[in-house]
PDB file of N, CA and C in Angstrom:
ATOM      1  N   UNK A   1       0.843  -1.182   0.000  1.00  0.00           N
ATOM      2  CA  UNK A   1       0.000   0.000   0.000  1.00  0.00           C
ATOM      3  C   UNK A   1       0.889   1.246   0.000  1.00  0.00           C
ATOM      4  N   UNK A   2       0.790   2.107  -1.066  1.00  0.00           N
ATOM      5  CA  UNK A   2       1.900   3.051  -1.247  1.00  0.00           C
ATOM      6  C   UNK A   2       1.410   4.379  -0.180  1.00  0.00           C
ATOM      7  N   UNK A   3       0.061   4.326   0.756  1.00  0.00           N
ATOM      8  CA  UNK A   3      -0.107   5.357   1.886  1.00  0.00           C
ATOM      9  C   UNK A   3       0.861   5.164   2.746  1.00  0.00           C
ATOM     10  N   UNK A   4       1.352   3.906   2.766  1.00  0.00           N
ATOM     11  CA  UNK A   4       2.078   3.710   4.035  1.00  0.00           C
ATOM     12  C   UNK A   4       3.590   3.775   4.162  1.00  0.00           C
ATOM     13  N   UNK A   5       3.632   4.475   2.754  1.00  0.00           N
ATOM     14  CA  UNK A   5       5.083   4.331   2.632  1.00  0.00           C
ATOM     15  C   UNK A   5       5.402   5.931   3.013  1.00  0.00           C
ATOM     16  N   UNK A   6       6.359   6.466   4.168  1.00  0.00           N
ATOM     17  CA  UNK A   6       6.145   7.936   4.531  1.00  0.00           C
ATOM     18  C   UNK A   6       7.610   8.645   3.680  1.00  0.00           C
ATOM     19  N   UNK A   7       8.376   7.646   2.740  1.00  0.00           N
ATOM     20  CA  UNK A   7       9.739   8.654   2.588  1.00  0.00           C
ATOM     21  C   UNK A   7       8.863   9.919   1.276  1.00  0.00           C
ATOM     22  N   UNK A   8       8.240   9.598   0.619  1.00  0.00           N
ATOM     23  CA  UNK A   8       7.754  10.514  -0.351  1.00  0.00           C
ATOM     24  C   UNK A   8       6.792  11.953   0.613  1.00  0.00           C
ATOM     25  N   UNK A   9       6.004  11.359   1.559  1.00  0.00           N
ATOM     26  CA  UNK A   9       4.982  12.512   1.903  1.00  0.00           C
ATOM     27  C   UNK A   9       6.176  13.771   3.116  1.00  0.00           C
ATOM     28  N   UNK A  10       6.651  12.665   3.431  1.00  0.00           N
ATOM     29  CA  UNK A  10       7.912  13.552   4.521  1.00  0.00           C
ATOM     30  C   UNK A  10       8.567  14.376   3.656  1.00  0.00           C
ATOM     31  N   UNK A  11       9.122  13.812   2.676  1.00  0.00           N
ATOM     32  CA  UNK A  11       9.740  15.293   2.046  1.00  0.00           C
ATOM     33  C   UNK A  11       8.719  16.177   1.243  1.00  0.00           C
ATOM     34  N   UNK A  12       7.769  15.808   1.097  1.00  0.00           N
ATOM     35  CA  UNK A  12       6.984  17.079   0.604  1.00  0.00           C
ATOM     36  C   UNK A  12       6.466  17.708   1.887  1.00  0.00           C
ATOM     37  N   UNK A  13       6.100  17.528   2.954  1.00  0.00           N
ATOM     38  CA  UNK A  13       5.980  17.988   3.841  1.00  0.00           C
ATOM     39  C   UNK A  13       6.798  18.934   4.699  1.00  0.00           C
ATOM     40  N   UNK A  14       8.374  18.538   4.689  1.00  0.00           N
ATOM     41  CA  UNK A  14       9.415  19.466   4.749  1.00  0.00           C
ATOM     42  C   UNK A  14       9.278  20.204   4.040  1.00  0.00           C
ATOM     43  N   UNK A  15       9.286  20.375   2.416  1.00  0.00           N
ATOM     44  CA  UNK A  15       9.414  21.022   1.654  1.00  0.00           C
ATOM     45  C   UNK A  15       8.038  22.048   1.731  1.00  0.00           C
ATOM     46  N   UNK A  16       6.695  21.538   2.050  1.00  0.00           N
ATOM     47  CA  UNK A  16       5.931  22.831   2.294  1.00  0.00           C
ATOM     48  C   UNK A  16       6.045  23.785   3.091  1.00  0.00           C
ATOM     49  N   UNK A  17       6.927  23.213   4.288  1.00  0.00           N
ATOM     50  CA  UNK A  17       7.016  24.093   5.491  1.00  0.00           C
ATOM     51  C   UNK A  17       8.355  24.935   5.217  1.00  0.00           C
ATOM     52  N   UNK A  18       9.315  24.474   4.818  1.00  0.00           N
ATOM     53  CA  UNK A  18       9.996  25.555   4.244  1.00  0.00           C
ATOM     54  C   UNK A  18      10.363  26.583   3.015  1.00  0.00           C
ATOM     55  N   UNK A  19       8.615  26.219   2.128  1.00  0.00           N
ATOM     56  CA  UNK A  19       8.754  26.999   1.455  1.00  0.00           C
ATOM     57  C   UNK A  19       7.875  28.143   2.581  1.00  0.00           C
ATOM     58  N   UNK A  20       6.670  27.895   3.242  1.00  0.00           N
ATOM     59  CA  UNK A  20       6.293  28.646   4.217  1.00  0.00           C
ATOM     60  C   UNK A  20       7.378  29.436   5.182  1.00  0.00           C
ATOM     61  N   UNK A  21       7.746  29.122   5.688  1.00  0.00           N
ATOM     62  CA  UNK A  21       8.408  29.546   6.618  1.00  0.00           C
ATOM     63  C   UNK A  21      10.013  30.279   6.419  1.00  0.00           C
ATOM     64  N   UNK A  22      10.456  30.227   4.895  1.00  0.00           N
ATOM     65  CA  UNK A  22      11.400  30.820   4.256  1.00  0.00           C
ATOM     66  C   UNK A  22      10.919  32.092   3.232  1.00  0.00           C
ATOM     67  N   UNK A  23      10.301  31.355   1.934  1.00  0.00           N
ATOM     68  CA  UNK A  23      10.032  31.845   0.812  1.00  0.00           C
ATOM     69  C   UNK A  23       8.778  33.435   1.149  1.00  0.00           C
ATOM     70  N   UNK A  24       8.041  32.920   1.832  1.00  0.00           N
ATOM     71  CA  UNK A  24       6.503  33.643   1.830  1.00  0.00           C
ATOM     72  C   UNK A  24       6.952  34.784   3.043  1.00  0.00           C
ATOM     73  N   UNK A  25       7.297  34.796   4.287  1.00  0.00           N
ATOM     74  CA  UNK A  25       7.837  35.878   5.114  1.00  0.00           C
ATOM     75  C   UNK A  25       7.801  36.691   4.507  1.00  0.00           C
ATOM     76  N   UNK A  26       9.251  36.931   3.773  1.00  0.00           N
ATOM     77  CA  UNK A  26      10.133  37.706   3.425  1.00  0.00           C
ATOM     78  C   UNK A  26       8.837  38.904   2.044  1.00  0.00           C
ATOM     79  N   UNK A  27       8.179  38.019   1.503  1.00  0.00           N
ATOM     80  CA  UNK A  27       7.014  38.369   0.860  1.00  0.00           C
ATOM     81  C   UNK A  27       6.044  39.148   1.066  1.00  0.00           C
ATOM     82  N   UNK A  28       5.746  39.043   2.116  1.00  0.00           N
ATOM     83  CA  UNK A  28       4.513  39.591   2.590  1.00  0.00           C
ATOM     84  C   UNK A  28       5.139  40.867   3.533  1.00  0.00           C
ATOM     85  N   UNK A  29       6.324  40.369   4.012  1.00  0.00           N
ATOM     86  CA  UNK A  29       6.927  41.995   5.074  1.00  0.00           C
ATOM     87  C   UNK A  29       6.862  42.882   3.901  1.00  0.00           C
ATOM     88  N   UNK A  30       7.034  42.518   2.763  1.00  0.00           N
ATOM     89  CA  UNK A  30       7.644  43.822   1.579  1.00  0.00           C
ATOM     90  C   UNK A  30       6.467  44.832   1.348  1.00  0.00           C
ATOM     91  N   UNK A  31       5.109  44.256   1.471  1.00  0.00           N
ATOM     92  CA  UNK A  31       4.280  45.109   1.107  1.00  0.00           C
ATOM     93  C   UNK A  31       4.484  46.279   1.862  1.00  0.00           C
ATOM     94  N   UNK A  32       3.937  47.218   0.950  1.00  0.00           N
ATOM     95  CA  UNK A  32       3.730  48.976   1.973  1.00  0.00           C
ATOM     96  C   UNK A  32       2.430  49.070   1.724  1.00  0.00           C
ATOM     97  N   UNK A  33       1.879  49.957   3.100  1.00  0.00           N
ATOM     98  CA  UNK A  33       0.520  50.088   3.703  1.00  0.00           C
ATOM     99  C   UNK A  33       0.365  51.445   3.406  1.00  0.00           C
ATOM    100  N   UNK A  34      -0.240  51.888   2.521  1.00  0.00           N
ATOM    101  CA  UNK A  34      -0.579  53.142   2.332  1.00  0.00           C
ATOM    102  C   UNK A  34      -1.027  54.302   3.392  1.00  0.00           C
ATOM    103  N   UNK A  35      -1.387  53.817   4.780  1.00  0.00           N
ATOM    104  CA  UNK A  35      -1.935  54.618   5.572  1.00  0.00           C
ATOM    105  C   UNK A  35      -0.741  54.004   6.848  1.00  0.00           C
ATOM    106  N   UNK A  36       0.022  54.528   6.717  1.00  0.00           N
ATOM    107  CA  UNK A  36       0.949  54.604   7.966  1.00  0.00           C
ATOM    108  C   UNK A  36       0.450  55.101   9.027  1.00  0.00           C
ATOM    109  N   UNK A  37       0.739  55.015  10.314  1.00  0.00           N
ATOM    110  CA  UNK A  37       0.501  55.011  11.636  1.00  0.00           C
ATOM    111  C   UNK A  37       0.755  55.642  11.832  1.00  0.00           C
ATOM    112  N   UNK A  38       0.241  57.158  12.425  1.00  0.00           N
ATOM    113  CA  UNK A  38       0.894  57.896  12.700  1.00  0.00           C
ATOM    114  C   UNK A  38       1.353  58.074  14.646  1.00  0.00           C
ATOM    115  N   UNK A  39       2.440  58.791  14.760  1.00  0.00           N
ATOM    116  CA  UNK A  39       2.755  58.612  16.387  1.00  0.00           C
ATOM    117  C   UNK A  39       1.660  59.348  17.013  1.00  0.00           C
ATOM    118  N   UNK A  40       1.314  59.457  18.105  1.00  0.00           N
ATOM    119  CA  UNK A  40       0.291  59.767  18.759  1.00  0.00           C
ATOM    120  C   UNK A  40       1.006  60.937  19.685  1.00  0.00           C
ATOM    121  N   UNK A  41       0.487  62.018  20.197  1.00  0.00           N
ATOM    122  CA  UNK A  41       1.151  62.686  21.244  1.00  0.00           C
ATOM    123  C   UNK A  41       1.364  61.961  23.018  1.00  0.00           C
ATOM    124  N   UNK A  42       1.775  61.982  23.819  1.00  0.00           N
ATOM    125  CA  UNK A  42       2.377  61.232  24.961  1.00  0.00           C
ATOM    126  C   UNK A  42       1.401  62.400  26.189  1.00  0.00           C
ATOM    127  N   UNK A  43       0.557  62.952  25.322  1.00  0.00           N
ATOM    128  CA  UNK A  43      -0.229  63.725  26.372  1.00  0.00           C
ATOM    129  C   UNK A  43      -1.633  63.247  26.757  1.00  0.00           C
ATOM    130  N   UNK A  44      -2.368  63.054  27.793  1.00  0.00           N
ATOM    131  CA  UNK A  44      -3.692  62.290  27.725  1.00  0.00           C
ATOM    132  C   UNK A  44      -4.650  63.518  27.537  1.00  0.00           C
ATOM    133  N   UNK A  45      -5.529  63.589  26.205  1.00  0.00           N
ATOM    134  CA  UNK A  45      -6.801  64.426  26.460  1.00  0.00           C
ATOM    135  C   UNK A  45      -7.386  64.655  27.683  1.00  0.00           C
ATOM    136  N   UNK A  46      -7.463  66.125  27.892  1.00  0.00           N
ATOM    137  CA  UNK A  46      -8.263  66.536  28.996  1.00  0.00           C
ATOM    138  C   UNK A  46      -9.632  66.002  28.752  1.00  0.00           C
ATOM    139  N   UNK A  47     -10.382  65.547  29.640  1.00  0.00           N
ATOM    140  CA  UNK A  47     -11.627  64.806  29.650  1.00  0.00           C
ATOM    141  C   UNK A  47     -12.700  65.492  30.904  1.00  0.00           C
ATOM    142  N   UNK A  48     -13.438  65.734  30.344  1.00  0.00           N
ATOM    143  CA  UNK A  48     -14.626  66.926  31.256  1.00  0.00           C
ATOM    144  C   UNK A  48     -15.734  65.726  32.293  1.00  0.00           C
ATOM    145  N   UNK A  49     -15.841  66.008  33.365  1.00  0.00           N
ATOM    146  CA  UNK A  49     -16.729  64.951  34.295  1.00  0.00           C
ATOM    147  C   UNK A  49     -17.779  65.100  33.430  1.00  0.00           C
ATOM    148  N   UNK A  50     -18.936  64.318  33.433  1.00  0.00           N
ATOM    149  CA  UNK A  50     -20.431  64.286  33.419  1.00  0.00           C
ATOM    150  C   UNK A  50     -21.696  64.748  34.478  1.00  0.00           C
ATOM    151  N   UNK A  51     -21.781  65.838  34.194  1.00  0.00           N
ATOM    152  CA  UNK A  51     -22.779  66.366  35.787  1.00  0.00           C
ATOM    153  C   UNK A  51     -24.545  65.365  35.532  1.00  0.00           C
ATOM    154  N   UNK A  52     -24.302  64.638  35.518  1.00  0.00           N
ATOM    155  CA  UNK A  52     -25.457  63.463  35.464  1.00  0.00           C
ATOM    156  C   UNK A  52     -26.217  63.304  36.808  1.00  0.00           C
ATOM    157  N   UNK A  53     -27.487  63.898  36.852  1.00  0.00           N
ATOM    158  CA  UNK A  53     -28.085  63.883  38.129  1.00  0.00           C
ATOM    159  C   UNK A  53     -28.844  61.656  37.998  1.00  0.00           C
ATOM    160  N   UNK A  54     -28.035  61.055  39.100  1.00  0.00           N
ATOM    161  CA  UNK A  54     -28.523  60.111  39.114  1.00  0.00           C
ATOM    162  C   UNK A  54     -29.406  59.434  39.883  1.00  0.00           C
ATOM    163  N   UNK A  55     -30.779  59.528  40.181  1.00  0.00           N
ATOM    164  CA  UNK A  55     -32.129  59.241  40.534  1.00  0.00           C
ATOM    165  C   UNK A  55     -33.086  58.625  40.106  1.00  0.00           C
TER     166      UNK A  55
END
């Protein structure tokens, strides 16, 4: 029964994972994101209480 024979599926199996884990990375970091992040200021908005009569 040629399922049971593992030297053929093992190396394709290596071979998927390092085309994953080599080839595709390096791929996908390259893209650029048109809407960059911009830094935020290190100051917290002043924020006003709520005069909420609660009854």
């Amino acid at each position: 029964m040629p399922q049971l024979n593992p030297a053929p599926w093992f190396a394709i199996l290596v071979f998927s994972w390092l085309v994953f884990l080599i080839v595709i990375p390096p791929k996908v970091m390259n893209y650029t994101y048109p809407n960059e992040p911009s830094p935020q200021s290190s100051q917290a908005p002043k924020t006003e209480s709520w005069n909420w009569p609660w009854h």
